[in-house]
PDB file of N, CA and C in Angstrom:
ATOM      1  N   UNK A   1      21.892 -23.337 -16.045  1.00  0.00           N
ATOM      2  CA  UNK A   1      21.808 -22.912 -14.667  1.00  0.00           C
ATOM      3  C   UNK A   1      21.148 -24.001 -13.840  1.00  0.00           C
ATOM      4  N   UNK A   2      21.635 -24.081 -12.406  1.00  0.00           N
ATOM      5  CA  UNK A   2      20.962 -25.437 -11.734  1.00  0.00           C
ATOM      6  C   UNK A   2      19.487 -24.597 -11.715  1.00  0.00           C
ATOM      7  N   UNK A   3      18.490 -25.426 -10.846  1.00  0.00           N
ATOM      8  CA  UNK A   3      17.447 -25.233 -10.423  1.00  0.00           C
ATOM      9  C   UNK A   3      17.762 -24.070  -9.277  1.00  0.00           C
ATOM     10  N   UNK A   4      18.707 -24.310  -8.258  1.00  0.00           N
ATOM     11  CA  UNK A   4      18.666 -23.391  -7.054  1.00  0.00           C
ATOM     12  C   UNK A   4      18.842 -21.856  -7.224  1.00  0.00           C
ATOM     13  N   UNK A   5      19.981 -22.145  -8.293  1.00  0.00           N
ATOM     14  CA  UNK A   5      20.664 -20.756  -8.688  1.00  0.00           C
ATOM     15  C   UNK A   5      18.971 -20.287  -9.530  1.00  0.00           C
ATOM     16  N   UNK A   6      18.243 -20.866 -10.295  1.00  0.00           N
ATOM     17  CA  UNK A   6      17.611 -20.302 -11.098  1.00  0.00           C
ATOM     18  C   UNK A   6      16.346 -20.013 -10.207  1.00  0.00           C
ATOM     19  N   UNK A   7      15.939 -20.337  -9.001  1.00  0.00           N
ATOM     20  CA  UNK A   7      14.818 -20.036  -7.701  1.00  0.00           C
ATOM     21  C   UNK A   7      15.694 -19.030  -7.115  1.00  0.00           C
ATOM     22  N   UNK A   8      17.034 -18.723  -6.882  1.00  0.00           N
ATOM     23  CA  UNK A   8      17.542 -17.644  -6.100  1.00  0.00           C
ATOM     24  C   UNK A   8      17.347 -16.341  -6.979  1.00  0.00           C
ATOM     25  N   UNK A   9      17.817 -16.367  -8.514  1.00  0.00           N
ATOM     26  CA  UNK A   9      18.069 -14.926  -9.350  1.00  0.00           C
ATOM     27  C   UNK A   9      16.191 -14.743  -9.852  1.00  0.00           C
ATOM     28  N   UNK A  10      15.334 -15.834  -9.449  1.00  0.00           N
ATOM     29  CA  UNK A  10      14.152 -14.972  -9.948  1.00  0.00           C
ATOM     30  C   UNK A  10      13.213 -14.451  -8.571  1.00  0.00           C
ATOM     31  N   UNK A  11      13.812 -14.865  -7.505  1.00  0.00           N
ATOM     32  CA  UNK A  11      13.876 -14.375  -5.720  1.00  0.00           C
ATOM     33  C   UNK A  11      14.314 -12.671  -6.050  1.00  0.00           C
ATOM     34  N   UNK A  12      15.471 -12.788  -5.952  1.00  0.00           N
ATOM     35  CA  UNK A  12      16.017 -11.799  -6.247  1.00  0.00           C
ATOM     36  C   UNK A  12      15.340 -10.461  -6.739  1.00  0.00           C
ATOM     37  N   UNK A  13      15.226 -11.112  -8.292  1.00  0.00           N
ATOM     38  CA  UNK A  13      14.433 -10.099  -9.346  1.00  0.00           C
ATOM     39  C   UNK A  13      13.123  -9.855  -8.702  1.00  0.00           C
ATOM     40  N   UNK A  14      12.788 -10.525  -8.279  1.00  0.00           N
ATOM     41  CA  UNK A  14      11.009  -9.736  -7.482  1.00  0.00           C
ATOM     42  C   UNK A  14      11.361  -9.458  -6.560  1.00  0.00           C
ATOM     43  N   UNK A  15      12.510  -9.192  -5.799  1.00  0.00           N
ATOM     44  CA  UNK A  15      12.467  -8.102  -4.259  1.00  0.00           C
ATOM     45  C   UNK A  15      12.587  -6.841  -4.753  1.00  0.00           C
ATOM     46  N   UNK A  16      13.332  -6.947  -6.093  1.00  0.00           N
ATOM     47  CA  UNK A  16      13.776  -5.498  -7.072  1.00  0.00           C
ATOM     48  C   UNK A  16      12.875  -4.782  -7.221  1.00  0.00           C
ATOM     49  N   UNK A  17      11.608  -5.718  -7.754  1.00  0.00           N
ATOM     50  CA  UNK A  17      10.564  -4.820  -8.574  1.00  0.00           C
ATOM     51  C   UNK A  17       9.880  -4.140  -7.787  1.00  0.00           C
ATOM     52  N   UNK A  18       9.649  -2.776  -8.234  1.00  0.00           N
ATOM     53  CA  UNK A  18       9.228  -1.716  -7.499  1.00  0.00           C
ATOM     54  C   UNK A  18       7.953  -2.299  -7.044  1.00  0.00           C
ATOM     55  N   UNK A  19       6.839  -1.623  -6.028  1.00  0.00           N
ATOM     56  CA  UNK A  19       6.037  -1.666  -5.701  1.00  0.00           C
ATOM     57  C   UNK A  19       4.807  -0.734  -6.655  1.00  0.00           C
ATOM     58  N   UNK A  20       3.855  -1.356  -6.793  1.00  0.00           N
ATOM     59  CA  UNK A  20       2.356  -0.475  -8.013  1.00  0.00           C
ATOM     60  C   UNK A  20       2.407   0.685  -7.120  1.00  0.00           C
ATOM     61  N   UNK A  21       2.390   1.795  -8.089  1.00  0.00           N
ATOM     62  CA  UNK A  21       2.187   2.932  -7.963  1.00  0.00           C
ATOM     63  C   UNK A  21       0.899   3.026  -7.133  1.00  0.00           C
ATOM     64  N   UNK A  22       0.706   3.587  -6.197  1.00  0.00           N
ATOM     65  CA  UNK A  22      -1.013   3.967  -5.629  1.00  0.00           C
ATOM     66  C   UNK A  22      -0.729   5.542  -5.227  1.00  0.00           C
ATOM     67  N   UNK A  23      -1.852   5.809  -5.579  1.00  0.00           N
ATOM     68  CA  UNK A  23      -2.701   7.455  -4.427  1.00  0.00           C
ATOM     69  C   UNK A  23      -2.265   7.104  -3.405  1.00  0.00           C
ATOM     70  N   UNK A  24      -2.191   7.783  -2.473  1.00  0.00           N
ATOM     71  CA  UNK A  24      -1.949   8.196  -1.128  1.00  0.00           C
ATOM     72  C   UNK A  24      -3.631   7.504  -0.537  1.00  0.00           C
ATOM     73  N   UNK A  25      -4.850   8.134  -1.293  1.00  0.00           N
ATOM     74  CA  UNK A  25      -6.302   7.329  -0.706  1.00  0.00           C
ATOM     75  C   UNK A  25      -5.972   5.783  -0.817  1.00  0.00           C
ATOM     76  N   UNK A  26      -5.692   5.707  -1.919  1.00  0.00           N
ATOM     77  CA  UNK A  26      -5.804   3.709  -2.624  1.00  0.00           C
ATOM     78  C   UNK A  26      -4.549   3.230  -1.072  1.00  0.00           C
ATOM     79  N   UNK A  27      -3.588   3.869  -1.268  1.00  0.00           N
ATOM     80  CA  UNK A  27      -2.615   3.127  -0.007  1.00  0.00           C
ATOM     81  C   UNK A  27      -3.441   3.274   1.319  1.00  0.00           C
ATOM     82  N   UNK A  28      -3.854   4.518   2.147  1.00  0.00           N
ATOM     83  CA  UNK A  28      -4.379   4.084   3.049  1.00  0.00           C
ATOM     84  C   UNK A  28      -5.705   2.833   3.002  1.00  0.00           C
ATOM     85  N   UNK A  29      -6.450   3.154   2.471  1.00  0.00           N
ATOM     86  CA  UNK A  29      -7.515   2.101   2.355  1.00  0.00           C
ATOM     87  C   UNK A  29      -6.846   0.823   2.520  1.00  0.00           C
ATOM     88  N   UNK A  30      -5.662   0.353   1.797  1.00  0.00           N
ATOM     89  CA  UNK A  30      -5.264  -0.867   1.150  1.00  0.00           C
ATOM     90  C   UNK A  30      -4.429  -1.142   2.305  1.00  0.00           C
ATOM     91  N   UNK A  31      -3.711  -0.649   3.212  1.00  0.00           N
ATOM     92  CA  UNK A  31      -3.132  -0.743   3.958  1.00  0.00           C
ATOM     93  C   UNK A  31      -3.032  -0.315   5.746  1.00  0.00           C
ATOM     94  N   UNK A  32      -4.050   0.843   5.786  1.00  0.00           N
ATOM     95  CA  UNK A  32      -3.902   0.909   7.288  1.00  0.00           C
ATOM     96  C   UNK A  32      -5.363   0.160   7.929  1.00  0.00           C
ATOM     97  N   UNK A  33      -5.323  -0.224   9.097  1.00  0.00           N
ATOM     98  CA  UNK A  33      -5.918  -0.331  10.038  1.00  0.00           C
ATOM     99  C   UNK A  33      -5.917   0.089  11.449  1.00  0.00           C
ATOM    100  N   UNK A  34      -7.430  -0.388  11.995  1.00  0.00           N
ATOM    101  CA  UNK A  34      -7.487   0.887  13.149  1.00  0.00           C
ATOM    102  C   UNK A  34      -7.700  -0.457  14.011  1.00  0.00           C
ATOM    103  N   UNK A  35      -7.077  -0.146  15.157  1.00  0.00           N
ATOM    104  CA  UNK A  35      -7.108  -0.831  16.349  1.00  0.00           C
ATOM    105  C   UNK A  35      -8.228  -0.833  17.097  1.00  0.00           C
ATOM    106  N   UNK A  36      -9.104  -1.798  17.739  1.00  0.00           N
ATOM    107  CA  UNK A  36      -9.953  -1.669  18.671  1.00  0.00           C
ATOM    108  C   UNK A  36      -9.655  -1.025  19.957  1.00  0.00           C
ATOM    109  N   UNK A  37     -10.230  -0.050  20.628  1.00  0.00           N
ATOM    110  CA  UNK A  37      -9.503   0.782  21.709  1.00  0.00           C
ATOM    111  C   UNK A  37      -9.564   2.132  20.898  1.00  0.00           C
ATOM    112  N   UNK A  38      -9.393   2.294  19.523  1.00  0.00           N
ATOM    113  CA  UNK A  38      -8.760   3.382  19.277  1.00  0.00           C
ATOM    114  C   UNK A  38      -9.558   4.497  18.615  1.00  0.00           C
ATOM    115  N   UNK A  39     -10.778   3.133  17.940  1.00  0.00           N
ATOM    116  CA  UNK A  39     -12.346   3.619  16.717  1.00  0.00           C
ATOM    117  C   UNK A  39     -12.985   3.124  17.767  1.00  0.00           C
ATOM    118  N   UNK A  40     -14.560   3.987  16.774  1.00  0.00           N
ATOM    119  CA  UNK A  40     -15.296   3.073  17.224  1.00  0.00           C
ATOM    120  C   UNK A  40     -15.766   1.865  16.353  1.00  0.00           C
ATOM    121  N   UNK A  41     -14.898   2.183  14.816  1.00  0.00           N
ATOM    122  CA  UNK A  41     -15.241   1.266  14.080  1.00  0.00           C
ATOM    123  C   UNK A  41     -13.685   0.570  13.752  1.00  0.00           C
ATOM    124  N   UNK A  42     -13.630  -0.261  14.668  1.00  0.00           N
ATOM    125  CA  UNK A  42     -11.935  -1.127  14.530  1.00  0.00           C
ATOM    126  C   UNK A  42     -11.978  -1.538  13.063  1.00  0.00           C
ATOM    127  N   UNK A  43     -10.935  -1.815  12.512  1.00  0.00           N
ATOM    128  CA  UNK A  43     -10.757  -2.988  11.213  1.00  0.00           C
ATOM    129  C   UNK A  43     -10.042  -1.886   9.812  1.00  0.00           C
ATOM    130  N   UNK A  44     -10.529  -1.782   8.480  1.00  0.00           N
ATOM    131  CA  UNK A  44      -9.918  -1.252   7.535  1.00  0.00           C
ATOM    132  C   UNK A  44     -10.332   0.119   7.540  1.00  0.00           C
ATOM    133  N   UNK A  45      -9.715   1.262   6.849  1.00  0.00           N
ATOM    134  CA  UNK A  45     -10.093   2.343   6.947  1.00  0.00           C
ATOM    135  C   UNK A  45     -10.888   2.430   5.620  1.00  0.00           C
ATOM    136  N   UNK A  46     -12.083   3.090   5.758  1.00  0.00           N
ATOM    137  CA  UNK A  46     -12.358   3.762   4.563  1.00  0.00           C
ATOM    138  C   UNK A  46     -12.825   5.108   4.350  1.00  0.00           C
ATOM    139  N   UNK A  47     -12.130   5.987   3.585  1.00  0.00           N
ATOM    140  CA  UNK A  47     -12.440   7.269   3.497  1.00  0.00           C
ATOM    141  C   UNK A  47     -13.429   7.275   2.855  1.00  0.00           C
ATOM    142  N   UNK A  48     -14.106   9.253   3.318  1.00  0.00           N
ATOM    143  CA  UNK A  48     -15.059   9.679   2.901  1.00  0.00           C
ATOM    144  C   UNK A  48     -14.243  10.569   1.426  1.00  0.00           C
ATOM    145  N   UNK A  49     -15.584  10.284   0.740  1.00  0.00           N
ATOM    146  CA  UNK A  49     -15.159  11.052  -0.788  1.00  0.00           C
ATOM    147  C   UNK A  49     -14.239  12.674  -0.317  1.00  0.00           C
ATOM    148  N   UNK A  50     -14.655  13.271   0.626  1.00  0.00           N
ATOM    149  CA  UNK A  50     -13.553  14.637   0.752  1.00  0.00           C
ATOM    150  C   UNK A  50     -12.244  14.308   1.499  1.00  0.00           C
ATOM    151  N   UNK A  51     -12.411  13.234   2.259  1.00  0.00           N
ATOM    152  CA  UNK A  51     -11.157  12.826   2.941  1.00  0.00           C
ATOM    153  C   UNK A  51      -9.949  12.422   1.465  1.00  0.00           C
ATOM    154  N   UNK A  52     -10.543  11.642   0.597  1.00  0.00           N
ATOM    155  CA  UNK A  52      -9.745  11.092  -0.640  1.00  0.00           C
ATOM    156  C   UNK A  52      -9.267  12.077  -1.257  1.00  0.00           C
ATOM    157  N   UNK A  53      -9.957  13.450  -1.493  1.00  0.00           N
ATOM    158  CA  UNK A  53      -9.783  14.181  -1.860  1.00  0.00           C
ATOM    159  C   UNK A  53      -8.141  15.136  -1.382  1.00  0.00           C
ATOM    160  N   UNK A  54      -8.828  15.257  -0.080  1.00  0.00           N
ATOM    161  CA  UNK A  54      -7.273  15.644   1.114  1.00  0.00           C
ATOM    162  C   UNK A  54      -6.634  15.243   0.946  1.00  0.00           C
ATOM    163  N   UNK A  55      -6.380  13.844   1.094  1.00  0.00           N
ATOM    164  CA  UNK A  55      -5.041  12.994   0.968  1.00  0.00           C
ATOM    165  C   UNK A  55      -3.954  12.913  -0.262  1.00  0.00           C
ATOM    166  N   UNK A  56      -5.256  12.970  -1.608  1.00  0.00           N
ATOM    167  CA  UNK A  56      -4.356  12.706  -2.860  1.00  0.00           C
ATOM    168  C   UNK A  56      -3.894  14.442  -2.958  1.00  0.00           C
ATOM    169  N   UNK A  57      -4.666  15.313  -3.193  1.00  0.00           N
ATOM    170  CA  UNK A  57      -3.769  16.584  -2.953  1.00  0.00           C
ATOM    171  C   UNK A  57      -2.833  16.956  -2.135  1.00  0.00           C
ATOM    172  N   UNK A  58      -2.392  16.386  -0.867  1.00  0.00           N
ATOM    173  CA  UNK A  58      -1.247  16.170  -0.486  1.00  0.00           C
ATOM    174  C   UNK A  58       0.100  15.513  -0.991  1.00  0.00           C
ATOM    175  N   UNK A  59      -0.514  14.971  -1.737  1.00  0.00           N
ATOM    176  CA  UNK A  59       0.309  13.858  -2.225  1.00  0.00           C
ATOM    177  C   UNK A  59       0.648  14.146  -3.688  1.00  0.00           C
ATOM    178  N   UNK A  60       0.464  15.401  -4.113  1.00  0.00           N
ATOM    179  CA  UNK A  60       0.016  15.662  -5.240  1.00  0.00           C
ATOM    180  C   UNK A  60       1.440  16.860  -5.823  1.00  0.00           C
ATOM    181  N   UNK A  61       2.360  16.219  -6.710  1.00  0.00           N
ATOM    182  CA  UNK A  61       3.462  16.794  -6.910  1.00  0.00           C
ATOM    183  C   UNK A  61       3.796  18.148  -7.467  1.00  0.00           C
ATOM    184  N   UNK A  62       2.355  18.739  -7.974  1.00  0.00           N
ATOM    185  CA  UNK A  62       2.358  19.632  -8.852  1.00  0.00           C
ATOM    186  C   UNK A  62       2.075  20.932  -8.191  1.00  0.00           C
TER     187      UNK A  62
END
């Protein structure tokens, strides 16, 4: 296989691969932020131990 073809099919193969499983808590934390204007504490979110609680039982298939 050339080099290009072999940088395109391992491109490829990692757009495939699923994304790590997270909680519904672990994703917000890991991913949302709060706008200035909007908190009073702008920047990453972090829940309180009952908020984590809320979220993953929502999220919770059973």
């Amino acid at each position: 296989m050339t080099d290009a073809l072999t940088i395109t099919r391992r491109n490829a193969l990692r757009a495939l691969t699923p994304p790590p499983r997270l909680s519904l808590s672990e994703w917000i934390e890991t991913h949302m932020r709060l706008p200035e204007g909007v908190s009073a504490l702008p920047g990453r979110v972090s829940l309180w131990p009952y908020q984590r609680e809320i979220a993953d039982a929502t999220s919770d298939p059973t």
